[in-house]
N, C-alpha and C. Protein backbone atom coordinates (compact mmCIF):
# COMPACT_ATOMS: atom_id res chain seq x y z
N UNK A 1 29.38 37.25 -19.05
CA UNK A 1 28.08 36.77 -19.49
C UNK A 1 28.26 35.33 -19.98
N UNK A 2 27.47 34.38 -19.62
CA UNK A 2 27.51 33.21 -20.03
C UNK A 2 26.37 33.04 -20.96
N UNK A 3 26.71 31.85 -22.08
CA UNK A 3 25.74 31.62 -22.69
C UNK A 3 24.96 30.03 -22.35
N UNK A 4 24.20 29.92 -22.66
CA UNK A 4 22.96 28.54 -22.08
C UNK A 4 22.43 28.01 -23.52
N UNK A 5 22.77 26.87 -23.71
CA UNK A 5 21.87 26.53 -24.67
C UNK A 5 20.46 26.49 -24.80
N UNK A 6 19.94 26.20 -25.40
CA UNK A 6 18.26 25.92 -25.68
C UNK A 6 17.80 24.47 -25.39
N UNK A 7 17.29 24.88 -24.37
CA UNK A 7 16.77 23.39 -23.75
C UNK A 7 15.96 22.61 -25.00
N UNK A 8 16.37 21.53 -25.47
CA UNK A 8 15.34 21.20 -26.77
C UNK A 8 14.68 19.90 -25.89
N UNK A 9 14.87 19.25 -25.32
CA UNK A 9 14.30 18.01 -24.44
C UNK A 9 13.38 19.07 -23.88
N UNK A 10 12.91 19.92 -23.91
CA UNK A 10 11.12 20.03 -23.09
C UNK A 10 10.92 20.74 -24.25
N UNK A 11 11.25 21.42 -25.09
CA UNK A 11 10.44 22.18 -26.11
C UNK A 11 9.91 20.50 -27.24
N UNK A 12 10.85 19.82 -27.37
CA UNK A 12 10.70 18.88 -28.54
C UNK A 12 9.94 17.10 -27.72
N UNK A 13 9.66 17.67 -26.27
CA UNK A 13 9.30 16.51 -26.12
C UNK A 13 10.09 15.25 -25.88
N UNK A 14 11.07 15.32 -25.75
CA UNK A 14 11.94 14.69 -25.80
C UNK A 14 12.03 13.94 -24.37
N UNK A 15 12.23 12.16 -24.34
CA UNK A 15 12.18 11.78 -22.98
C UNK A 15 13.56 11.40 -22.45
N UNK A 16 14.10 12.04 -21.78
CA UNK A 16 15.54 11.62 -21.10
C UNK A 16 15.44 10.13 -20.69
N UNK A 17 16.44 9.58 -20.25
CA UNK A 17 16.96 8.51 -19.64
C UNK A 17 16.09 8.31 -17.98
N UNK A 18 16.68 9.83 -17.44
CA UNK A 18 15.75 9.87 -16.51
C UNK A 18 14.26 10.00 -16.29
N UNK A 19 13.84 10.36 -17.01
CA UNK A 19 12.41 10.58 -17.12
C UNK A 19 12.09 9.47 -16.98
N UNK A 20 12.03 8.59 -18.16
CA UNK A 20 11.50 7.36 -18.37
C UNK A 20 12.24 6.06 -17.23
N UNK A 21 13.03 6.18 -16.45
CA UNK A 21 12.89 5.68 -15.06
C UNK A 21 12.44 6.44 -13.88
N UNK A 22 12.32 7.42 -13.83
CA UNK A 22 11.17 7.59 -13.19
C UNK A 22 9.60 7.74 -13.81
N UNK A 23 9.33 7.41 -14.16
CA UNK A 23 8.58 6.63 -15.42
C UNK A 23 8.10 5.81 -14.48
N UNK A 24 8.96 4.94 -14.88
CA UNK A 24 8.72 2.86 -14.70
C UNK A 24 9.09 3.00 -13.03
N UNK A 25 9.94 3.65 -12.18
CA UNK A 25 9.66 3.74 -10.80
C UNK A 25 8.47 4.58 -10.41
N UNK A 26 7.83 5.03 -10.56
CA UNK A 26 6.52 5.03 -10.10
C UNK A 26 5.42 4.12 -10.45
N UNK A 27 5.59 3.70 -11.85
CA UNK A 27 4.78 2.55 -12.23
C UNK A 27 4.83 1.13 -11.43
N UNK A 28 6.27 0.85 -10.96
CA UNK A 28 6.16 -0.30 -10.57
C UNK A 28 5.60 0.29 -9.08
N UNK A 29 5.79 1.12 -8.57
CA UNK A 29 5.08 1.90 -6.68
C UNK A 29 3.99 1.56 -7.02
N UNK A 30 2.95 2.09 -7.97
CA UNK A 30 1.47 2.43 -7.98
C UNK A 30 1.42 0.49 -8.19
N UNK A 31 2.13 -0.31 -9.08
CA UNK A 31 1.27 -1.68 -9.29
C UNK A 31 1.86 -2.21 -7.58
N UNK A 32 2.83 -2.13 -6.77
CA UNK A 32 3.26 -2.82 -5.81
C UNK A 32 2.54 -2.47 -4.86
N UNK A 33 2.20 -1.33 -4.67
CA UNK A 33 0.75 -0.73 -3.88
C UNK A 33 -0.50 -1.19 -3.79
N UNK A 34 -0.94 -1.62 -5.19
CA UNK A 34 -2.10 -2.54 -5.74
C UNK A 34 -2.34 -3.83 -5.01
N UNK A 35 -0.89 -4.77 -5.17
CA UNK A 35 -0.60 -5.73 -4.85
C UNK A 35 -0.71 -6.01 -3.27
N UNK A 36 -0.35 -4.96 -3.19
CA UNK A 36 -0.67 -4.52 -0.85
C UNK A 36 -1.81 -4.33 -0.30
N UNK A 37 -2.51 -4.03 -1.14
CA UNK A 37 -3.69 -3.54 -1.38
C UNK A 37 -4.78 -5.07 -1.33
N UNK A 38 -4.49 -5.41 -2.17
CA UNK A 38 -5.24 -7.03 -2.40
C UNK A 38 -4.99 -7.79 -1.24
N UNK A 39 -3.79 -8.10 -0.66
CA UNK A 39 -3.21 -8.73 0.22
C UNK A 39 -4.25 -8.20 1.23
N UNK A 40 -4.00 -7.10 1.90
CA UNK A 40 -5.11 -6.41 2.69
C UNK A 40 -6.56 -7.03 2.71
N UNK A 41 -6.96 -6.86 1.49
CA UNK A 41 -8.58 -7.35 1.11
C UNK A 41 -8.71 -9.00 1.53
N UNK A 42 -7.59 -9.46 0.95
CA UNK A 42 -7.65 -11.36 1.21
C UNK A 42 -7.71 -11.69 2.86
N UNK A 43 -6.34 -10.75 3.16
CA UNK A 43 -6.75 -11.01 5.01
C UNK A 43 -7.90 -11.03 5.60
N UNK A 44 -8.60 -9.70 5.40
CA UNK A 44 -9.69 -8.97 6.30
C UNK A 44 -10.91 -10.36 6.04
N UNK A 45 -10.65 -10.60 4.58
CA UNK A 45 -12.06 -11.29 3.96
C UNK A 45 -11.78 -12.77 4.65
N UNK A 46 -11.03 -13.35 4.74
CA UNK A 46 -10.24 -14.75 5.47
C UNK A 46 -10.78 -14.33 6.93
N UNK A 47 -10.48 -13.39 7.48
CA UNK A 47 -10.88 -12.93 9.18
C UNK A 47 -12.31 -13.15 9.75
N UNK A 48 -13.02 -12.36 8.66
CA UNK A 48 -14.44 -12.03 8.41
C UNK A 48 -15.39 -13.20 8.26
N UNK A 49 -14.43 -14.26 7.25
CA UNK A 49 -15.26 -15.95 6.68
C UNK A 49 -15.44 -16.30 7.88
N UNK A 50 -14.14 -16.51 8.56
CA UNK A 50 -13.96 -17.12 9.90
C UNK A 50 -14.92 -16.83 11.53
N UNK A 51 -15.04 -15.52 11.27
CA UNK A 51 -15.82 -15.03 11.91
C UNK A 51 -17.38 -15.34 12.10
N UNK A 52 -17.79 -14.91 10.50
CA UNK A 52 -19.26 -15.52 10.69
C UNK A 52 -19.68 -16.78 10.63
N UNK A 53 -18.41 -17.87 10.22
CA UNK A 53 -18.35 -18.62 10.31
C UNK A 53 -18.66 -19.76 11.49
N UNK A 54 -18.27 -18.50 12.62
CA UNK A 54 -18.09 -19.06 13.90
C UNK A 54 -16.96 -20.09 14.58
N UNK A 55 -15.93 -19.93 13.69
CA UNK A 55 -14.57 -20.88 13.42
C UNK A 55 -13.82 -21.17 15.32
N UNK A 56 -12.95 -21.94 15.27
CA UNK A 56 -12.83 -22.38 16.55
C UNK A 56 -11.94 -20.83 16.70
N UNK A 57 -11.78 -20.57 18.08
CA UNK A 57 -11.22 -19.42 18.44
C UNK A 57 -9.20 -19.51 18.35
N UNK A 58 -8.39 -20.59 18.22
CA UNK A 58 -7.53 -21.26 18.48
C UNK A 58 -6.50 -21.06 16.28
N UNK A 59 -8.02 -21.10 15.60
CA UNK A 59 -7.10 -20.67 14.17
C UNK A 59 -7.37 -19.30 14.36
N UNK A 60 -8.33 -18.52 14.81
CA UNK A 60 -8.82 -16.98 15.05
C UNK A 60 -7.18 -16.18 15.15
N UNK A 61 -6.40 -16.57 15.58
CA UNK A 61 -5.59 -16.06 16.00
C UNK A 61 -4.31 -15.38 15.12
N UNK A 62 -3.88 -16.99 14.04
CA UNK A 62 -3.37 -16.68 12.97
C UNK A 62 -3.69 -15.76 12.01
N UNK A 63 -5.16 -16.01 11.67
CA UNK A 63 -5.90 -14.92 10.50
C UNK A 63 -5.76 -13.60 11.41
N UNK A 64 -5.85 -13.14 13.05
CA UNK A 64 -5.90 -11.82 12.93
C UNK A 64 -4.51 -11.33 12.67
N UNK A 65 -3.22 -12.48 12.87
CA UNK A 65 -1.83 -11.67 13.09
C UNK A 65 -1.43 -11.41 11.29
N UNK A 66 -1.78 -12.22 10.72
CA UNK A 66 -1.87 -12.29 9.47
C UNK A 66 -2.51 -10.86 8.71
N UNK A 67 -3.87 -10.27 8.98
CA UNK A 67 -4.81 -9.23 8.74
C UNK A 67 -3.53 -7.99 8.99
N UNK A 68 -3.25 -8.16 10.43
CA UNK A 68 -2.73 -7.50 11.07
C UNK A 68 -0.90 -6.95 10.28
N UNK A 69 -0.72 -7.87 10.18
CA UNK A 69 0.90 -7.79 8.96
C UNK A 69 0.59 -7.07 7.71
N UNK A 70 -0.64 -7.51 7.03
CA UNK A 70 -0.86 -7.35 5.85
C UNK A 70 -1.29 -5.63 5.85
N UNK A 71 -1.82 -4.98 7.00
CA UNK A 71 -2.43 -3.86 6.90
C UNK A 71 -1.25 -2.93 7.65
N UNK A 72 -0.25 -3.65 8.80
CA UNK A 72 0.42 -2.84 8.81
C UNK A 72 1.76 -2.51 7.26
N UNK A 73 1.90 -3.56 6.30
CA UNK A 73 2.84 -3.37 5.59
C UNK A 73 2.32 -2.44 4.58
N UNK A 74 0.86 -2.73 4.14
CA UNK A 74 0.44 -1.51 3.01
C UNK A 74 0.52 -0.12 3.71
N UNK A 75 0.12 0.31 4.81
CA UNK A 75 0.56 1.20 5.70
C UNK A 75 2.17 1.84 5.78
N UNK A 76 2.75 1.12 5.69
CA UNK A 76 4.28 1.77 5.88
C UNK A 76 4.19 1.89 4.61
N UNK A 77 3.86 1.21 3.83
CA UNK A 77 4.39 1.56 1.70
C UNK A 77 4.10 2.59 1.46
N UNK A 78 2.49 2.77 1.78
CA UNK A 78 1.95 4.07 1.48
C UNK A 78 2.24 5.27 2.23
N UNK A 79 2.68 5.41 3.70
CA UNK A 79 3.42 6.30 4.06
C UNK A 79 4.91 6.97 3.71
N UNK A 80 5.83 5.67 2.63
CA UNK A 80 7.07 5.84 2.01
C UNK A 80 6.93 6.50 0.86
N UNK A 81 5.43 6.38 0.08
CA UNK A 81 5.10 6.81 -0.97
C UNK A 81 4.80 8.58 -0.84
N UNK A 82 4.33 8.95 0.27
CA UNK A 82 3.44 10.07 0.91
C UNK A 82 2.29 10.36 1.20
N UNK A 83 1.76 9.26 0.81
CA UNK A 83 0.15 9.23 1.19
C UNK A 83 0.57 8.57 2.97
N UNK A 84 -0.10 9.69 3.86
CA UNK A 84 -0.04 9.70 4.76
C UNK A 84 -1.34 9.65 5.94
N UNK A 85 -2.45 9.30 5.23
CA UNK A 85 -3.93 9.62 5.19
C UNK A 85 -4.86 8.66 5.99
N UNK A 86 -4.40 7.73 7.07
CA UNK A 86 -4.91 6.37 7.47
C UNK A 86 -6.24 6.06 7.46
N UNK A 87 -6.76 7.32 8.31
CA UNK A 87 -8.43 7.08 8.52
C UNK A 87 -8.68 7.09 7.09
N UNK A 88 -8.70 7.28 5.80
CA UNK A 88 -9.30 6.89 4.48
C UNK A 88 -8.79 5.32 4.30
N UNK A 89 -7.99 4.76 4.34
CA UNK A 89 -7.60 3.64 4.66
C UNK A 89 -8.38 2.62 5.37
N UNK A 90 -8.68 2.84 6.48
CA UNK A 90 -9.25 2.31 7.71
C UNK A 90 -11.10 2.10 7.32
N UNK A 91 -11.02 3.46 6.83
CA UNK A 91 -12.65 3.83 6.10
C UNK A 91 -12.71 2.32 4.95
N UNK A 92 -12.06 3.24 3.91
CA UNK A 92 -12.49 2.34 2.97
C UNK A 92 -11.87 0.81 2.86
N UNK A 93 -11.04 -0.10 3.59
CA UNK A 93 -11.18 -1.39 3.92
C UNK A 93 -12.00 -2.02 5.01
N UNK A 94 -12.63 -1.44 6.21
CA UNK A 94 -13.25 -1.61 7.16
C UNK A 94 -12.82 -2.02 7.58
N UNK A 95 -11.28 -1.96 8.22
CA UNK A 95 -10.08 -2.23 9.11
C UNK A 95 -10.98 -2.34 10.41
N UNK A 96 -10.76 -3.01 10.80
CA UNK A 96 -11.14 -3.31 12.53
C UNK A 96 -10.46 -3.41 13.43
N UNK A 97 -11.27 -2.33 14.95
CA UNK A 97 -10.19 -1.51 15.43
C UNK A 97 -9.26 -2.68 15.96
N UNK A 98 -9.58 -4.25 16.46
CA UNK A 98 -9.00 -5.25 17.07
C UNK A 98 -7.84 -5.57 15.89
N UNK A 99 -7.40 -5.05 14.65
CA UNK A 99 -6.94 -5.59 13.50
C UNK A 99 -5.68 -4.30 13.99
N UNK A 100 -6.26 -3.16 14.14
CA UNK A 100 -5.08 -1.75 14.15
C UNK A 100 -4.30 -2.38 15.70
N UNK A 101 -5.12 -2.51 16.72
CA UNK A 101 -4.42 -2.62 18.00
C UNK A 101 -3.22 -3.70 17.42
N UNK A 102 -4.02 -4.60 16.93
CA UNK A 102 -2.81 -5.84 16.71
C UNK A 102 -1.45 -5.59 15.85
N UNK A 103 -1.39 -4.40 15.32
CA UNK A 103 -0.62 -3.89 14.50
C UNK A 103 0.91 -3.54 15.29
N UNK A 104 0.50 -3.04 16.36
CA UNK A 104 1.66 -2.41 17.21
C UNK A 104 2.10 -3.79 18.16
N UNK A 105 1.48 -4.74 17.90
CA UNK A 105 1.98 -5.80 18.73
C UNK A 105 3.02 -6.72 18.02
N UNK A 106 3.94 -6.64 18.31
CA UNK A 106 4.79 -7.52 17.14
C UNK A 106 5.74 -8.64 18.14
């Protein structure tokens, strides 16, 4: 028969070493996500100026490969994270489908 101590770190609340880095590693995921996130928004909205803008077709090109980087990289983060969910993605930035095709073009 073996004996086991009494776990006092979950009865007393107590935060390990580990805890509290994984703690601050998810904290820094959820703000670096944020940050991918924005990036995303600045592209699409830069694409979009340009667009209704009626901008020469010749800078058109940069802003879509640009859109296009920015949405495939929040994409892989958030798939490393486990959110695996695109069409909510796609939904709620109004990703455009000429923005996804450009994604696989590298």
């Amino acid at each position: 028969m073996s004996l086991r101590l009494p776990s006092l770190t979950k009865r007393l609340r107590i935060q390990t070493g580990e805890a509290v880095l994984q703690y601050e590693l998810m904290e820094e995921q959820a703000h670096a996500l944020g940050r991918s996130g924005k990036k995303v928004e600045a592209a699409l909205a830069a694409l979009k100026a340009h667009d209704d803008a009626g901008g020469r077709a010749e800078a058109r090109g940069p802003l879509l490969k640009a859109a296009a980087d920015a949405v495939w990289g929040f994409l892989v983060q958030r798939e490393a994270m486990g959110l695996r969910d695109r069409a909510a993605v796609v939904a709620q930035y109004g990703i455009p489908k000429e923005v996804l095709n450009r994604m696989g073009a590298r």
